[in-house]
Protein backbone atom coordinates (compact mmCIF):
# COMPACT_ATOMS: atom_id res chain seq x y z
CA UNK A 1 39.89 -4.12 28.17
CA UNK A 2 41.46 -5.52 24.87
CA UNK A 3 39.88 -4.63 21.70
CA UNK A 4 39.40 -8.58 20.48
CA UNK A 5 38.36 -9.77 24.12
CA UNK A 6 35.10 -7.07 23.84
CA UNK A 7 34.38 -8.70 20.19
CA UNK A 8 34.50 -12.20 21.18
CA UNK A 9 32.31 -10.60 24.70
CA UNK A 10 29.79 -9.10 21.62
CA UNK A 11 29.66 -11.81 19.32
CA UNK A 12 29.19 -14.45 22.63
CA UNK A 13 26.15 -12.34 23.99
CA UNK A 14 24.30 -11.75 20.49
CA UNK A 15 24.76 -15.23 19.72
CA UNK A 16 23.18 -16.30 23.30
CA UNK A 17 20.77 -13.88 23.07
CA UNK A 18 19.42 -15.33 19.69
CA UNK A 19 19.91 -19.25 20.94
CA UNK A 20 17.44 -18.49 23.65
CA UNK A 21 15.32 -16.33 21.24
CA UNK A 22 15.20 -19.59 18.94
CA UNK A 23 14.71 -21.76 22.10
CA UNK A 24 11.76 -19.49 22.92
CA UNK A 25 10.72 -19.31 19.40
CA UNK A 26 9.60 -23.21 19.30
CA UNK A 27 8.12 -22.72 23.08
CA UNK A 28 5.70 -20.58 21.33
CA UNK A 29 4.51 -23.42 19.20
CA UNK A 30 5.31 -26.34 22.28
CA UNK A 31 2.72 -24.55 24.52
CA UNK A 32 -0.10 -24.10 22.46
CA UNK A 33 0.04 -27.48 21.09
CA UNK A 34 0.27 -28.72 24.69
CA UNK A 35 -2.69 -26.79 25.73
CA UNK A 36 -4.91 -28.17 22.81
CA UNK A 37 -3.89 -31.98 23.79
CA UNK A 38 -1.41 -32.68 20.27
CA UNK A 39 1.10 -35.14 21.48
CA UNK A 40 4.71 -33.90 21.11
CA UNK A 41 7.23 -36.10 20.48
CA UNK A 42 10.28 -33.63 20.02
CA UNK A 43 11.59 -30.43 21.17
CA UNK A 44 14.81 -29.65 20.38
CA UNK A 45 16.95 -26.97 19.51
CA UNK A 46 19.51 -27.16 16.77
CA UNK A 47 19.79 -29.39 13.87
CA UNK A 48 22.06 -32.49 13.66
CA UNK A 49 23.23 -35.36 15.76
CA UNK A 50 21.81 -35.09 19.45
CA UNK A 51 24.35 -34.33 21.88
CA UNK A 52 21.62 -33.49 25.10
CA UNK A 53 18.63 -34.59 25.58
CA UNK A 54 16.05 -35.86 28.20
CA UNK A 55 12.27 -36.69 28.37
CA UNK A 56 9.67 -35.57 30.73
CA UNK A 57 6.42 -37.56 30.18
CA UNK A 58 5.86 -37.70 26.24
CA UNK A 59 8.02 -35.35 24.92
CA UNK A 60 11.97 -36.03 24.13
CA UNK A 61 13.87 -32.07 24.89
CA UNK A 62 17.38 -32.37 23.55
CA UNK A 63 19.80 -29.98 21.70
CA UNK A 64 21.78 -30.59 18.91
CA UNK A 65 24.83 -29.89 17.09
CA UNK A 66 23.96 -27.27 14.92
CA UNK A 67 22.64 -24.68 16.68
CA UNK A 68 20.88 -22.94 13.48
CA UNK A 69 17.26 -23.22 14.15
CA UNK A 70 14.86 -25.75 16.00
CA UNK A 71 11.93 -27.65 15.72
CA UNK A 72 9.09 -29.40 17.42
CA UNK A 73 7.74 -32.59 16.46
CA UNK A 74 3.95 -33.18 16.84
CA UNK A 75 2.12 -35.88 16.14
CA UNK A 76 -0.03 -36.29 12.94
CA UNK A 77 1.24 -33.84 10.84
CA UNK A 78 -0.05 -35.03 7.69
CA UNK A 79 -3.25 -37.13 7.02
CA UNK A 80 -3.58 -40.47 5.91
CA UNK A 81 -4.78 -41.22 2.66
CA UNK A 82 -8.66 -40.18 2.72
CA UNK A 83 -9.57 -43.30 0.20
CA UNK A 84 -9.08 -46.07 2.80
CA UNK A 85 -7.08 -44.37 5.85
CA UNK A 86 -3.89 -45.78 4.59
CA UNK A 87 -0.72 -44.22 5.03
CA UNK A 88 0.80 -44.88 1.62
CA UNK A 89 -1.15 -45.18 -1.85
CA UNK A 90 0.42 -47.21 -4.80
CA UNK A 91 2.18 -44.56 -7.52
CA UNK A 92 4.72 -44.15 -9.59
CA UNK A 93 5.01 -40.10 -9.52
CA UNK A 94 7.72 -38.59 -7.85
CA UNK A 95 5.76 -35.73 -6.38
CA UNK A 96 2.94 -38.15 -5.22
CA UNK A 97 5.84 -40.22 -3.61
CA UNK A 98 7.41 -36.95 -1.65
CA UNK A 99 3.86 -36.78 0.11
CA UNK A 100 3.63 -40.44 0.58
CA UNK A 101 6.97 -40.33 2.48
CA UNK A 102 5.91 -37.37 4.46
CA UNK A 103 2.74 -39.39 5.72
CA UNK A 104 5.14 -42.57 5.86
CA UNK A 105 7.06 -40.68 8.31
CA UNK A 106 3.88 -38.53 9.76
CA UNK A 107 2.34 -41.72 11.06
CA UNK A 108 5.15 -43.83 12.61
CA UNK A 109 4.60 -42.58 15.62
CA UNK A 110 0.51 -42.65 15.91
CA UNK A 111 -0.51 -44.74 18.58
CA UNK A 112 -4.33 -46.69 18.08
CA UNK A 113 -5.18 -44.37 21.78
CA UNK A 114 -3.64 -41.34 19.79
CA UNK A 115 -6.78 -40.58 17.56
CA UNK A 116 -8.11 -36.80 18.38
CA UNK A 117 -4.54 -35.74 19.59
CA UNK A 118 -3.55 -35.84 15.88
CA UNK A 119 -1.68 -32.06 14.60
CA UNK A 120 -4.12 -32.25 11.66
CA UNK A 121 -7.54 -32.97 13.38
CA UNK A 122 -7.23 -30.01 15.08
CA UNK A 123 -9.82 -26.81 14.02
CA UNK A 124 -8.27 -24.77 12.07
CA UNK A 125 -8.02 -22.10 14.32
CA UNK A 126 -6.51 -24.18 16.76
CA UNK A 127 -3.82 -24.79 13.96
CA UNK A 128 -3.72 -21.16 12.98
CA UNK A 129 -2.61 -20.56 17.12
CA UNK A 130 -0.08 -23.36 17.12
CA UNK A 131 1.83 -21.69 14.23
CA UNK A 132 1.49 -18.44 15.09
CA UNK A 133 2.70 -19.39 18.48
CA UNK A 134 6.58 -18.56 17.55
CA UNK A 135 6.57 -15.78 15.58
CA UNK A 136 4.26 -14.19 18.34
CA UNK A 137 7.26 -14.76 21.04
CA UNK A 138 9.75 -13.92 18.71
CA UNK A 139 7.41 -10.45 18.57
CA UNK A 140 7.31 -10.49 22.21
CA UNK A 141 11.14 -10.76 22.81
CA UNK A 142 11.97 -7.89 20.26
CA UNK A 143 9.16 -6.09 22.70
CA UNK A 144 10.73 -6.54 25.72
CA UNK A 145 14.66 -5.80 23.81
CA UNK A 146 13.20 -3.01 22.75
CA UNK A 147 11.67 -1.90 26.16
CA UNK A 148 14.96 -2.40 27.46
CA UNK A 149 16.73 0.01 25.40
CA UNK A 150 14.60 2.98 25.11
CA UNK A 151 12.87 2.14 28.64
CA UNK A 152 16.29 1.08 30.59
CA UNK A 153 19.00 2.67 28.68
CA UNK A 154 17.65 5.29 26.63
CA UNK A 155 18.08 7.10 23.71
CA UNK A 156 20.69 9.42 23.01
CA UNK A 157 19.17 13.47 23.49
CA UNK A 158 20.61 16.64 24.09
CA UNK A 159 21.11 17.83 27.11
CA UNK A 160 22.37 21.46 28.58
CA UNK A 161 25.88 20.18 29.04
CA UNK A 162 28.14 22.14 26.31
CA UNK A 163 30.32 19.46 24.59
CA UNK A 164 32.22 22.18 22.26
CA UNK A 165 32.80 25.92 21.86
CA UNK A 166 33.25 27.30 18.89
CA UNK A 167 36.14 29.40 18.67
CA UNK A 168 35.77 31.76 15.77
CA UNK A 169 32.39 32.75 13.83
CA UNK A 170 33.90 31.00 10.43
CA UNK A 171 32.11 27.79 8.93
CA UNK A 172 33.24 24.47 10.35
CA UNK A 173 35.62 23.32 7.64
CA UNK A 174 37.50 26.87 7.75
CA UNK A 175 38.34 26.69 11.45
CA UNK A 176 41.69 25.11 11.05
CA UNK A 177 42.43 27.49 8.28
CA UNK A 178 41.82 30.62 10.42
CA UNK A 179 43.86 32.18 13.67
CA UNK A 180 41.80 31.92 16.57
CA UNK A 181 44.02 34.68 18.15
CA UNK A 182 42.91 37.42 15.69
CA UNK A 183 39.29 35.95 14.53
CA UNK A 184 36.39 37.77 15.10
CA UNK A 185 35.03 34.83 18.04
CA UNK A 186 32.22 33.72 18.61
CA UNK A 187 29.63 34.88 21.52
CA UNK A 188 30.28 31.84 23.48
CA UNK A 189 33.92 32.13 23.38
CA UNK A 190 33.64 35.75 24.10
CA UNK A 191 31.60 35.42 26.94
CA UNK A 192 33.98 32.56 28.32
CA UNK A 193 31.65 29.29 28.24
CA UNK A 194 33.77 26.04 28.05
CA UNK A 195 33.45 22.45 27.37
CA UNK A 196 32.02 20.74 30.28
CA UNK A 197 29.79 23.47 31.61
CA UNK A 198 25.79 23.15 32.35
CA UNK A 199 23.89 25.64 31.08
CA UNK A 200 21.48 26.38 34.17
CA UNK A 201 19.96 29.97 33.59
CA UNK A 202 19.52 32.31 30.54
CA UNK A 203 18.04 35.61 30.68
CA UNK A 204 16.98 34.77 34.40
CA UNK A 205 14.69 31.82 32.76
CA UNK A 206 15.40 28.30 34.57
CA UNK A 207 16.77 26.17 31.69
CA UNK A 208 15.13 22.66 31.35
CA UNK A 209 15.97 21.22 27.86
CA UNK A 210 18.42 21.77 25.30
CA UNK A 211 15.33 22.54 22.78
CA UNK A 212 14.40 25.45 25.20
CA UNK A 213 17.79 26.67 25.38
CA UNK A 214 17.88 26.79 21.96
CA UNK A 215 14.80 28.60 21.08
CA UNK A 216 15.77 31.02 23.78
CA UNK A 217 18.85 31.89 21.97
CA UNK A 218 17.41 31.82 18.48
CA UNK A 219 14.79 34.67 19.80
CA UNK A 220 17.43 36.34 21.30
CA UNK A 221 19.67 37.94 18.46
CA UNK A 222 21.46 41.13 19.28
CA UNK A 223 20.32 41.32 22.70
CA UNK A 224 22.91 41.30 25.81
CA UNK A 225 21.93 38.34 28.22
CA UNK A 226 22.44 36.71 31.34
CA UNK A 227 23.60 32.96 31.33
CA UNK A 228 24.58 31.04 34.38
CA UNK A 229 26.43 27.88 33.65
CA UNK A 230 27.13 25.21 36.57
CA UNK A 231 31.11 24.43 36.11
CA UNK A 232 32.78 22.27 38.64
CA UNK A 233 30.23 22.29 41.33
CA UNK A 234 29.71 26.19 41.24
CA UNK A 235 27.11 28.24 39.63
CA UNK A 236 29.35 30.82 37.31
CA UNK A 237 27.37 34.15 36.24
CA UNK A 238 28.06 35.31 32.65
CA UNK A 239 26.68 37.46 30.29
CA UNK A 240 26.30 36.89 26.46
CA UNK A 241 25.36 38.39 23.25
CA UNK A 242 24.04 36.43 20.54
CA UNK A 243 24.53 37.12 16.72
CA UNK A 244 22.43 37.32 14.13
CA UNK A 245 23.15 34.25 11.47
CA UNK A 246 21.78 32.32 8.77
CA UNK A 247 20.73 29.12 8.95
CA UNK A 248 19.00 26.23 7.66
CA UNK A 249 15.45 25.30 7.07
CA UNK A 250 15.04 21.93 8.06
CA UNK A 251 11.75 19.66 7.09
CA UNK A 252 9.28 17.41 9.13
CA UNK A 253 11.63 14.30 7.60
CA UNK A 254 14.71 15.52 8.87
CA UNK A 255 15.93 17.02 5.67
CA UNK A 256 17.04 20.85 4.19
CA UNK A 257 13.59 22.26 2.89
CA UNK A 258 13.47 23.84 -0.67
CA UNK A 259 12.15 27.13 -2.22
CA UNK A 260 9.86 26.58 -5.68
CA UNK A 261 13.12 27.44 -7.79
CA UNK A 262 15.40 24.37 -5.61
CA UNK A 263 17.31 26.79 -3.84
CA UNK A 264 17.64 25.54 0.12
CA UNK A 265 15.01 27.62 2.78
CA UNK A 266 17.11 29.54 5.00
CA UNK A 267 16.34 31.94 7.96
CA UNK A 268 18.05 34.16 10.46
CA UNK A 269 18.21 33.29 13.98
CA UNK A 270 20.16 33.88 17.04
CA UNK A 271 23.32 31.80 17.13
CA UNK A 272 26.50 31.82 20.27
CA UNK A 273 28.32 28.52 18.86
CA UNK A 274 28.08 26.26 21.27
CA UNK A 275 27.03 21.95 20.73
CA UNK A 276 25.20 20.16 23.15
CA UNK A 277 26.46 16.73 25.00
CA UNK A 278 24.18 14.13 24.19
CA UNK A 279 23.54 11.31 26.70
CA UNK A 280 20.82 8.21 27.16
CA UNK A 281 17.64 9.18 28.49
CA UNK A 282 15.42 7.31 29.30
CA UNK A 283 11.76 6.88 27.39
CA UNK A 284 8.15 6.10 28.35
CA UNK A 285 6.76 2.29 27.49
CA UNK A 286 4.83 4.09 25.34
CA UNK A 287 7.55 4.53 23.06
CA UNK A 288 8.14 1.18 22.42
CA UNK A 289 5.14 0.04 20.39
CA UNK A 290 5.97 2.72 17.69
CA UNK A 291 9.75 1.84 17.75
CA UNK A 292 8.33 -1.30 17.32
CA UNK A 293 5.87 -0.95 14.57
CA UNK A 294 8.26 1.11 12.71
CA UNK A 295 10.89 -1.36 12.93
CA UNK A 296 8.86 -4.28 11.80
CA UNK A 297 7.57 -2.15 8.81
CA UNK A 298 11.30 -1.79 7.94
CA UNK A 299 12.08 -5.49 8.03
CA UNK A 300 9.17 -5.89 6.12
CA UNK A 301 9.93 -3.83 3.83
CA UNK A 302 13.48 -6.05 3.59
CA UNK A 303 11.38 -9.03 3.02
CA UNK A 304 8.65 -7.95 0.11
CA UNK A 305 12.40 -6.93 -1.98
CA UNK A 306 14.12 -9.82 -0.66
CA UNK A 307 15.42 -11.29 -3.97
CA UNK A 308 16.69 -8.04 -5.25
CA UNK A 309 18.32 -7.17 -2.17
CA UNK A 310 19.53 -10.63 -2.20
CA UNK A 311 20.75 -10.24 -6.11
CA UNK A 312 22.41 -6.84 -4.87
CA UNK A 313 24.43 -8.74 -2.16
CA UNK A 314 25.71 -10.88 -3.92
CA UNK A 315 26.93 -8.38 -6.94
CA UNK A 316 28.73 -6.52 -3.57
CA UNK A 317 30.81 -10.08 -2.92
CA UNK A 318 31.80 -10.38 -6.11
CA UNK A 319 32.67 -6.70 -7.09
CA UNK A 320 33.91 -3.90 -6.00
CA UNK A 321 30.55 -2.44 -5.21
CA UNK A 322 29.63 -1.50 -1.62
CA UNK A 323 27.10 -3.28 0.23
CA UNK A 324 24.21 -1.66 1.66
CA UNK A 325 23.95 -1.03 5.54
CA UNK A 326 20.48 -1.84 5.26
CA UNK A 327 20.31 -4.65 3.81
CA UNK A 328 20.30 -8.09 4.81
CA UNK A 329 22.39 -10.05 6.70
CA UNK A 330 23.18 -13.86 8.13
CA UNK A 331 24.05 -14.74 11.12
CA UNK A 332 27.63 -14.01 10.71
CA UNK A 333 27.19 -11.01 10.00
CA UNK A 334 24.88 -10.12 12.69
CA UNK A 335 28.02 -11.38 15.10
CA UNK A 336 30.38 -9.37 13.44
CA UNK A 337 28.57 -6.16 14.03
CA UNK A 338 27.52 -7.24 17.49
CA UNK A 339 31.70 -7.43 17.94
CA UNK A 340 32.14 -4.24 16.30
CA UNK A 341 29.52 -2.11 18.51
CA UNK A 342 31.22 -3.32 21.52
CA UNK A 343 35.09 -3.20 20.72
CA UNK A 344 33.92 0.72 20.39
CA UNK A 345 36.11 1.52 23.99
CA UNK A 346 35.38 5.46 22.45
CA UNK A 347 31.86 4.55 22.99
CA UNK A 348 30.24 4.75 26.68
CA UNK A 349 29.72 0.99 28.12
CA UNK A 350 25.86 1.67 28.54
CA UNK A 351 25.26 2.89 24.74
CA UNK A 352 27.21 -0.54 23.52
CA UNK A 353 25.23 -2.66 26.06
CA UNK A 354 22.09 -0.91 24.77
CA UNK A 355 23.16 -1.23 20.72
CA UNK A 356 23.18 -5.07 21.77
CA UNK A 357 19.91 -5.31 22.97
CA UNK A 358 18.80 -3.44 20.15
CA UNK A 359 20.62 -5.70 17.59
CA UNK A 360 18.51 -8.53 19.10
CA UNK A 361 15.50 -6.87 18.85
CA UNK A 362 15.68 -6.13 15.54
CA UNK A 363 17.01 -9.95 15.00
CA UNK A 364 13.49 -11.37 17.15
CA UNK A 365 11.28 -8.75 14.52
CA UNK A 366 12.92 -9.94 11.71
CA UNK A 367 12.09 -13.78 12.70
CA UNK A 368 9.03 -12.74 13.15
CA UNK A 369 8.41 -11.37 9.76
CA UNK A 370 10.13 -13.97 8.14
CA UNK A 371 8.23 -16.64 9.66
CA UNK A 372 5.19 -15.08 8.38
CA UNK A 373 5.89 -15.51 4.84
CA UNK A 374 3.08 -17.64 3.46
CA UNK A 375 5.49 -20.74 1.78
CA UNK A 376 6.56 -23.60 3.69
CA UNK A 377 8.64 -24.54 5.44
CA UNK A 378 7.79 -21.55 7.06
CA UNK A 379 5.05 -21.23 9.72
CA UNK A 380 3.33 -18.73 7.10
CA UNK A 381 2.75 -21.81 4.87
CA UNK A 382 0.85 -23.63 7.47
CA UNK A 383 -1.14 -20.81 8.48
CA UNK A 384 -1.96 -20.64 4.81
CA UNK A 385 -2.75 -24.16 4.31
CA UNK A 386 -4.79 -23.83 7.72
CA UNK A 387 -6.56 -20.59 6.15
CA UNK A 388 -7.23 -22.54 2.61
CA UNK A 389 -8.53 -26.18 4.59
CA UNK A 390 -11.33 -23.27 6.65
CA UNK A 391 -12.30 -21.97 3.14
CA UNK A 392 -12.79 -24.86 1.50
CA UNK A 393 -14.48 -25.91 4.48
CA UNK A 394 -16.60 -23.31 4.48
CA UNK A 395 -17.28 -22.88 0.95
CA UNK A 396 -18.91 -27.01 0.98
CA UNK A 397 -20.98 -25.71 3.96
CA UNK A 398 -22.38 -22.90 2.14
CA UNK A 399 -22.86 -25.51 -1.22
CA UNK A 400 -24.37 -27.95 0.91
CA UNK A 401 -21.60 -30.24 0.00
CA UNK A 402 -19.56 -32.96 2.70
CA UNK A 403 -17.13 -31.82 4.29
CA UNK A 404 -13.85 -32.37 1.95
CA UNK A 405 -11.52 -33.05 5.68
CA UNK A 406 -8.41 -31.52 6.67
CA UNK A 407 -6.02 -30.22 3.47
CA UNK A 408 -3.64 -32.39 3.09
CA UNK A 409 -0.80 -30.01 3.27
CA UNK A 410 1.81 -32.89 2.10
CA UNK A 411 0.94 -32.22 -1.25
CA UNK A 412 3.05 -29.17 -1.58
CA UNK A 413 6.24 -30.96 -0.33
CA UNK A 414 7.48 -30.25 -3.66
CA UNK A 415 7.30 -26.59 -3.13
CA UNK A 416 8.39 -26.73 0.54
CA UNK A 417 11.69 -28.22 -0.65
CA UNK A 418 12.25 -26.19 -3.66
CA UNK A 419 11.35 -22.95 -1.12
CA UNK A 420 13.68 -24.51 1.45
CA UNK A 421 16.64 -24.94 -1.42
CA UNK A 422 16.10 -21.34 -2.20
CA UNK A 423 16.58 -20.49 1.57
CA UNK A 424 20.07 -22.68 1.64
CA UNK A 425 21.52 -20.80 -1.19
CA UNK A 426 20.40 -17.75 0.37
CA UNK A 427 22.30 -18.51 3.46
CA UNK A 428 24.96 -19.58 1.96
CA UNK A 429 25.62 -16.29 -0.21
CA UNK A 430 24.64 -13.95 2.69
CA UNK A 431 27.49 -15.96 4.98
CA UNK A 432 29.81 -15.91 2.08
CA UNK A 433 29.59 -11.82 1.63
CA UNK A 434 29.99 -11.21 5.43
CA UNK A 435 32.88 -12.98 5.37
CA UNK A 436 34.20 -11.48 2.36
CA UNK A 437 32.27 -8.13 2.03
CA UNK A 438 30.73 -7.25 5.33
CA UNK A 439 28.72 -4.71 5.63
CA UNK A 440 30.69 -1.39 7.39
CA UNK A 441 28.48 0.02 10.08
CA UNK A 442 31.82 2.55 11.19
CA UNK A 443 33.76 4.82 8.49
């Protein structure tokens, strides 16, 4: 298939996937609110003028032109003014004026049979569940993305099919320097494996795993064998010899180990020069909540240094420094490399496929994380306002003091909109550097 119609297939089913993860998203805060009785006025999806909508009992379901989040409206957001249940109080400050508006607005839509379906007469806990609601599907969905790539695709491992032979027992960047007619070659090629064979046998030992073969060999040094190798439908009987080489140590992280003095650990092994074909295998569920955790403690990580990593995106769009792989990304750029991954036609179709699902997981986790950030707009900031209204609650009760009422989280409009200005520019820089400088996830 052509190149740019498997990018535009990419980009279409990444940005579907995270349309429905946003749809879901505010279904995580429609249901709850539902089940606790808060009218809801609003769901939609997108941001802008209408262009669907329809209404089933209370509740208006639409989507709208600008498909770059969502919302649902509930009733009673903010409370009225405690002094004498008013929506608006005479004043002159701006800032007071920001949360008179918001109640303004709050309260056009009570209804005198409305009272005790109002957002903010809620328990706090109830309010704690309603905003929770969508980062806990957005959790969910990166869950079930994630199942569906180590579970239904896999994970690339080794396997016992030999994807390369060494030809000549030189290091790697000498072989195209040296004569493979006259080199000294390596056990493999002297024994006569080749590139598509299945290693089925060594030393009359069943072979199950590419880590067993290994270790088999590595204990073997200097020691004729027998290896039987499965090569177009036949079991071939061979014999081999491995050599005695020098290798590296390799840590519990991954990485070379070190001696005291910095030198690199090395140790002598059995070695016949062959490389393993990797392929997807499939993993236990139980795989998935680690992948999981480990992924959101990335993303969090992302978050806490948001603003530097932020800072050092936009240095990359307007110099000739590189950007960071692992750093953050809009929504373009999350396209792009959804495009990218599957224009790879060198790639198998079920790795790509899989590489998509994971890009959406990791999009869903990231939501997730985000959303928990304790500023509004975010639902973080009304869990926190919902966490501070139970304090203070609690706190009178233990003073013997009346209750002070629901926190009237309209107060810190000011900060909401300053937060949300912070989050345009953001956007706007992030968009502007994947255009310009995106991030290169190949060569």
């Amino acid at each position: 298939m052509n190149p740019t119609v498997l990018f535009v297939l990419g980009v279409v089913f990444v940005a579907v996937g995270i349309a429905v993860s946003i749809a879901l998203h505010e279904i995580g805060h429609l249901l709850p609110a539902k089940l606790f009785n808060v009218r809801v006025t609003r769901y939609m999806i997108g941001f802008g003028p209408t262009i669907w909508s329809t209404r089933k009992g209370e509740t208006e379901y639409g989507i709208k032109a600008l498909p770059l989040g969502g919302y649902v409206q509930m009733v009673g957001m903010y409370p009225p003014n405690r002094r004498d249940g008013s929506v608006r109080q005479s004043s002159t400050g701006i800032f007071q004026g920001l949360a008179e508006a918001a109640r303004d607005q709050a309260h056009e839509e009570v209804r005198p049979e409305d009272h005790g379906r109002l957002f903010y007469q809620l328990p706090e806990w109830k309010k704690i569940i309603v905003m929770l609601g969508g980062p806990a599907m957005n959790i969910i969905l990166g869950f079930v993305f994630m199942a569906i790539v180590l579970v239904g695709f896999g994970i690339p491992q080794p396997t016992n099919q030999i994807a390369s032979v060494s030809a000549c027992m030189v290091s790697s960047n000498q072989q195209t320097a040296v004569d493979t007619s006259t080199c000294t070659k390596t056990p493999a090629a002297a024994a006569g494996l080749r590139s598509g064979d299945t290693v089925v046998r060594f030393d009359g030992k069943q072979v199950t795993g590419w880590d067993q073969l290994s270790s088999w060999i590595r204990a073997s040094a200097g020691r004729t064998v027998g290896i039987t190798v499965q090569r177009d439908g036949k079991d071939v009987d061979l014999t081999i010899t491995p050599v005695l080489n020098t290798v590296a140590v390799y840590g519990a992280d991954g990485q070379p180990a070190k001696n005291a003095d910095g030198s690199y650990k090395t140790t002598e092994s059995g070695f016949v020069g062959i490389g393993s074909r990797q392929a997807l295998t499939p993993q236990p569920i139980t795989a998935v909540f680690p992948a999981v955790g480990e992924n959101i403690a990335q993303v969090t990580g992302v978050v806490v240094n948001l603003p530097a990593r932020v800072v050092a995106v936009g240095q990359a769009a307007f110099s000739s420094a590189p950007r960071d792989p692992n750093g953050p990304m809009s929504v373009v750029g999350v396209g792009r490399a959804a495009g990218e991954v599957a224009a790879l036609e060198d790639v198998p179709l079920s790795a790509r496929i899989a590489t998509l699902f994971g890009i959406l997981a990791g999009v869903n986790l990231a939501l997730a994380v985000f959303n928990l950030v304790p500023l509004l707009p975010l639902d973080g900031g009304h869990v926190a306002g919902a966490l501070y209204e139970g304090a203070r609650r609690q706190i009178a009760r233990w003073r013997r003091r009346p209750d002070p009422g629901p926190f009237d989280i309209a107060k810190l409009l000011p900060l909401t909109y300053a937060v949300a200005s912070v989050l345009l520019v953001m956007s706007a820089l992030l968009i502007y550097a994947d255009i310009v400088k995106p991030v290169k996830l190949f060569g």
